[in-house]
N, C-alpha and C. Protein backbone atom coordinates (compact mmCIF):
# COMPACT_ATOMS: atom_id res chain seq x y z
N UNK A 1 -35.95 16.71 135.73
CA UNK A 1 -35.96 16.40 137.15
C UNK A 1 -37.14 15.46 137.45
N UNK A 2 -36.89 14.85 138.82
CA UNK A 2 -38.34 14.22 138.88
C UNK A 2 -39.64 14.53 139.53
N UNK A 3 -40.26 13.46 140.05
CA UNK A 3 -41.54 14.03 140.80
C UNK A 3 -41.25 14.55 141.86
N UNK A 4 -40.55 14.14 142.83
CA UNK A 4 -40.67 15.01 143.66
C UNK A 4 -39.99 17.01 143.21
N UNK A 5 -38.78 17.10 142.41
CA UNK A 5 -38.48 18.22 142.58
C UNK A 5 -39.93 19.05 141.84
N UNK A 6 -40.83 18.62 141.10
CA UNK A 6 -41.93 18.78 140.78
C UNK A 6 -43.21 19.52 141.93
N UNK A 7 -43.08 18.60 142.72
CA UNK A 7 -44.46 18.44 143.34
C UNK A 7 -43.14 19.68 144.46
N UNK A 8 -42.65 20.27 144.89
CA UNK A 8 -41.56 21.14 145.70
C UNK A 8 -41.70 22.08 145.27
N UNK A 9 -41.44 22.32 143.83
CA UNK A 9 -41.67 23.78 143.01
C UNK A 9 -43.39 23.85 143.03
N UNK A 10 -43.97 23.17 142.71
CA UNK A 10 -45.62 23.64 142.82
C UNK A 10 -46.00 24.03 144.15
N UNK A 11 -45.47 23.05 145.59
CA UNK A 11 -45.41 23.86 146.80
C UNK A 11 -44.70 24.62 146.96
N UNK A 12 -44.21 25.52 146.61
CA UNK A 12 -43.22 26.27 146.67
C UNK A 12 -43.62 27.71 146.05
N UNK A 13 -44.41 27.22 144.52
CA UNK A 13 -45.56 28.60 144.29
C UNK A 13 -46.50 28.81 144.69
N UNK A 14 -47.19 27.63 145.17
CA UNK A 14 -48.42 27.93 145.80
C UNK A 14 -48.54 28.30 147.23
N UNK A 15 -47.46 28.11 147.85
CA UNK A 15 -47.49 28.79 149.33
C UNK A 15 -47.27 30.12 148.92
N UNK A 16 -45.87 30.48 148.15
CA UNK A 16 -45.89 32.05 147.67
C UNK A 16 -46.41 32.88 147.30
N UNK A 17 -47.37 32.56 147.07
CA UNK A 17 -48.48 33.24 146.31
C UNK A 17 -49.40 33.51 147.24
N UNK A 18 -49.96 32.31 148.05
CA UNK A 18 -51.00 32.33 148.84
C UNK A 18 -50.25 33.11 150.19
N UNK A 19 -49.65 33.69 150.45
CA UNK A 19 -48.74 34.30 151.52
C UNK A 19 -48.11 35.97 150.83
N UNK A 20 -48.79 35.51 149.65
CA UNK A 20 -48.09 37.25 148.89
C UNK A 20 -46.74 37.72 148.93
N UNK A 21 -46.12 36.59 149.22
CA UNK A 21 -44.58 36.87 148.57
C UNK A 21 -44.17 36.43 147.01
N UNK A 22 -43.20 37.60 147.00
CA UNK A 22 -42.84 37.25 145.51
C UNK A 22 -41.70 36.75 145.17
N UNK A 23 -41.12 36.46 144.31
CA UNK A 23 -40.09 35.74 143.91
C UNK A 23 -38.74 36.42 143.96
N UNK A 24 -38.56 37.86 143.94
CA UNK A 24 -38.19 38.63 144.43
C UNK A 24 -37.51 39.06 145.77
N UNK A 25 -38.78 38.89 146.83
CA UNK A 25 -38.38 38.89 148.45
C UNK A 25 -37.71 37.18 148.53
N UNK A 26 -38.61 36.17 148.05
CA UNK A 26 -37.10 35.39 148.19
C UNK A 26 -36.10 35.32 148.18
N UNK A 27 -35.60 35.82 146.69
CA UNK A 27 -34.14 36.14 146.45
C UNK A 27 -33.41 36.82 146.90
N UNK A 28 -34.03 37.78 147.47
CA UNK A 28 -33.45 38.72 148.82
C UNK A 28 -33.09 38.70 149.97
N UNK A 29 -34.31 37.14 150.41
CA UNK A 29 -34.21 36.18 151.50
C UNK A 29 -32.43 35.60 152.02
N UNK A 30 -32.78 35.09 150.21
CA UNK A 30 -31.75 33.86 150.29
C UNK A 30 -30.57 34.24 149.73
N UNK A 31 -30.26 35.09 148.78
CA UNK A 31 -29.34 35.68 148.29
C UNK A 31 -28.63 34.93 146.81
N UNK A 32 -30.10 34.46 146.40
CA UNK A 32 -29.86 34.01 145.08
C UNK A 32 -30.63 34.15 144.11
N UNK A 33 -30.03 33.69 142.95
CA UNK A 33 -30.56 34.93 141.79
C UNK A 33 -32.11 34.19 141.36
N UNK A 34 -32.46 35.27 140.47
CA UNK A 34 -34.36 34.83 140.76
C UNK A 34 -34.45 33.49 139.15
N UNK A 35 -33.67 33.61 138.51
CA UNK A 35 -33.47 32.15 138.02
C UNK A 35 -33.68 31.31 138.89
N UNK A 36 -32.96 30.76 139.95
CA UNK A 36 -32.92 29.42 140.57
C UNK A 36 -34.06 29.56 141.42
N UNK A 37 -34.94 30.19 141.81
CA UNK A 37 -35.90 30.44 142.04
C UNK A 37 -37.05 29.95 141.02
N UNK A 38 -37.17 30.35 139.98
CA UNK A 38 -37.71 30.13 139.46
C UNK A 38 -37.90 28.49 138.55
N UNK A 39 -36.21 27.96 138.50
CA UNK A 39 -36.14 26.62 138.40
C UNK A 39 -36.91 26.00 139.00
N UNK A 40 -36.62 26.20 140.74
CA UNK A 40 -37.42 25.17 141.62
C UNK A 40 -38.31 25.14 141.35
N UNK A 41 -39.51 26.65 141.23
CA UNK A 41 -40.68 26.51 140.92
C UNK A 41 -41.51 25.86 140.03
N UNK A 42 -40.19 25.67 138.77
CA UNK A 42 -40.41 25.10 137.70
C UNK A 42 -40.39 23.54 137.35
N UNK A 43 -39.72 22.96 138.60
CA UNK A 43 -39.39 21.47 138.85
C UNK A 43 -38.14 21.39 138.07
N UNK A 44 -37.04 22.34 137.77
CA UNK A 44 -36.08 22.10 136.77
C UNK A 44 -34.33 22.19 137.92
N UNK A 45 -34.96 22.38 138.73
CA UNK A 45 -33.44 22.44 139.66
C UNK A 45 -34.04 21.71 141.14
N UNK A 46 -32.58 20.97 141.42
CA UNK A 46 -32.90 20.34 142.32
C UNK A 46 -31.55 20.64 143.82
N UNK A 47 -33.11 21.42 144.47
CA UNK A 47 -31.99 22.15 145.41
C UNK A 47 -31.88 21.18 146.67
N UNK A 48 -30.53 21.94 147.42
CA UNK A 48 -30.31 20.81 148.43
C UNK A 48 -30.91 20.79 150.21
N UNK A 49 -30.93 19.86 151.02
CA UNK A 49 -31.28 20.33 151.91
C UNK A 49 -31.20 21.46 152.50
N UNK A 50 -30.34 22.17 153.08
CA UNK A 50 -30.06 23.56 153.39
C UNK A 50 -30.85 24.57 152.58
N UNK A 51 -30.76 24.53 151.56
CA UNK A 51 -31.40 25.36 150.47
C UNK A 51 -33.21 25.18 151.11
N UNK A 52 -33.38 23.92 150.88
CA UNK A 52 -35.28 23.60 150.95
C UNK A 52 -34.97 24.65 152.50
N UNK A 53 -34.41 23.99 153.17
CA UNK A 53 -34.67 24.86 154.81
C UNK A 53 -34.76 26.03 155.07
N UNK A 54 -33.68 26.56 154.09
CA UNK A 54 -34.13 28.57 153.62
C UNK A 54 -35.48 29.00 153.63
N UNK A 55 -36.07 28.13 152.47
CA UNK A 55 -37.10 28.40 151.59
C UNK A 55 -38.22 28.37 153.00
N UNK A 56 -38.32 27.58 153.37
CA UNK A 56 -38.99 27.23 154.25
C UNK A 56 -39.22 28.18 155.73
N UNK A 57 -38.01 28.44 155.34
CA UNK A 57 -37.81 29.26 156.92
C UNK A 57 -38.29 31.24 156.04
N UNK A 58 -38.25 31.37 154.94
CA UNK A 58 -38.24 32.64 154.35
C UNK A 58 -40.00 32.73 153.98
N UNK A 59 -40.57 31.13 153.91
CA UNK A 59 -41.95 31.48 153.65
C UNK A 59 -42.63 31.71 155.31
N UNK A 60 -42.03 30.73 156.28
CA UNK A 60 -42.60 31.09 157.40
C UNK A 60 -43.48 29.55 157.58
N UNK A 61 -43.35 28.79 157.20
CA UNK A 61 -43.65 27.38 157.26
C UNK A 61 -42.58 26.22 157.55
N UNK A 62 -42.84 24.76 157.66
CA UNK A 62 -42.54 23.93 158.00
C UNK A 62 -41.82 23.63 156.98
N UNK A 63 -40.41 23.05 156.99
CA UNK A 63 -40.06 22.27 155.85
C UNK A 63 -40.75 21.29 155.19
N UNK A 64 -41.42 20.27 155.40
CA UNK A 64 -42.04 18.84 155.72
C UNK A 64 -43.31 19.92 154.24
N UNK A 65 -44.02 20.93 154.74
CA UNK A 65 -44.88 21.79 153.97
C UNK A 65 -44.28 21.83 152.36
N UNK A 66 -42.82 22.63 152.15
CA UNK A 66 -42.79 22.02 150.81
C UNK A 66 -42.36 20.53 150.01
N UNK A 67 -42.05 19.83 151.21
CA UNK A 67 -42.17 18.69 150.64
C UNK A 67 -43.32 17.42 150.46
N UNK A 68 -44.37 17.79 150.91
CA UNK A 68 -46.06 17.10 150.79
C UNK A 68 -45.98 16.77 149.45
C-alpha cells in the first residue's frame, strides 16, 4: 500500500492507544474482524471512505485527524 494508507494506520494507532481503546472495542464498534483492523494499522489495507468515517466517529475525533 502506499503512504498515505501508512501514515492512516500509524494515526489510527496512535490515537488508539492514546485514548485507551483497543483493537477490540473497535471491532465491536464497527463490526469487523480484528484482522482488518489491524491491516489498517499496519498500512496493509486500504479502507474506504465510509469505513475511515467509522473509525473516526468510534475514536471520537475528526476524520481529517486520521488522515494528517
Amino acid at each position: 500500500m502506499g503512504v498515505e494508507a501508512s501514515k492512516l494506520g500509524k494515526n489510527l494507532k496512535r490515537i488508539r492507544i492514546a485514548k485507551g481503546i483497543t483493537q477490540g472495542d473497535i471491532v465491536r464498534k464497527l463490526g469487523v474482524g480484528r484482522g482488518f483492523i489491524s491491516n489498517i494499522e499496519n498500512g496493509k489495507a486500504n479502507p474506504t471512505l465510509t469505513t475511515i468515517t467509522k473509525l473516526a466517529k468510534a475514536l471520537g475525533v475528526p476524520t481529517d485527524e486520521l488522515l494528517k
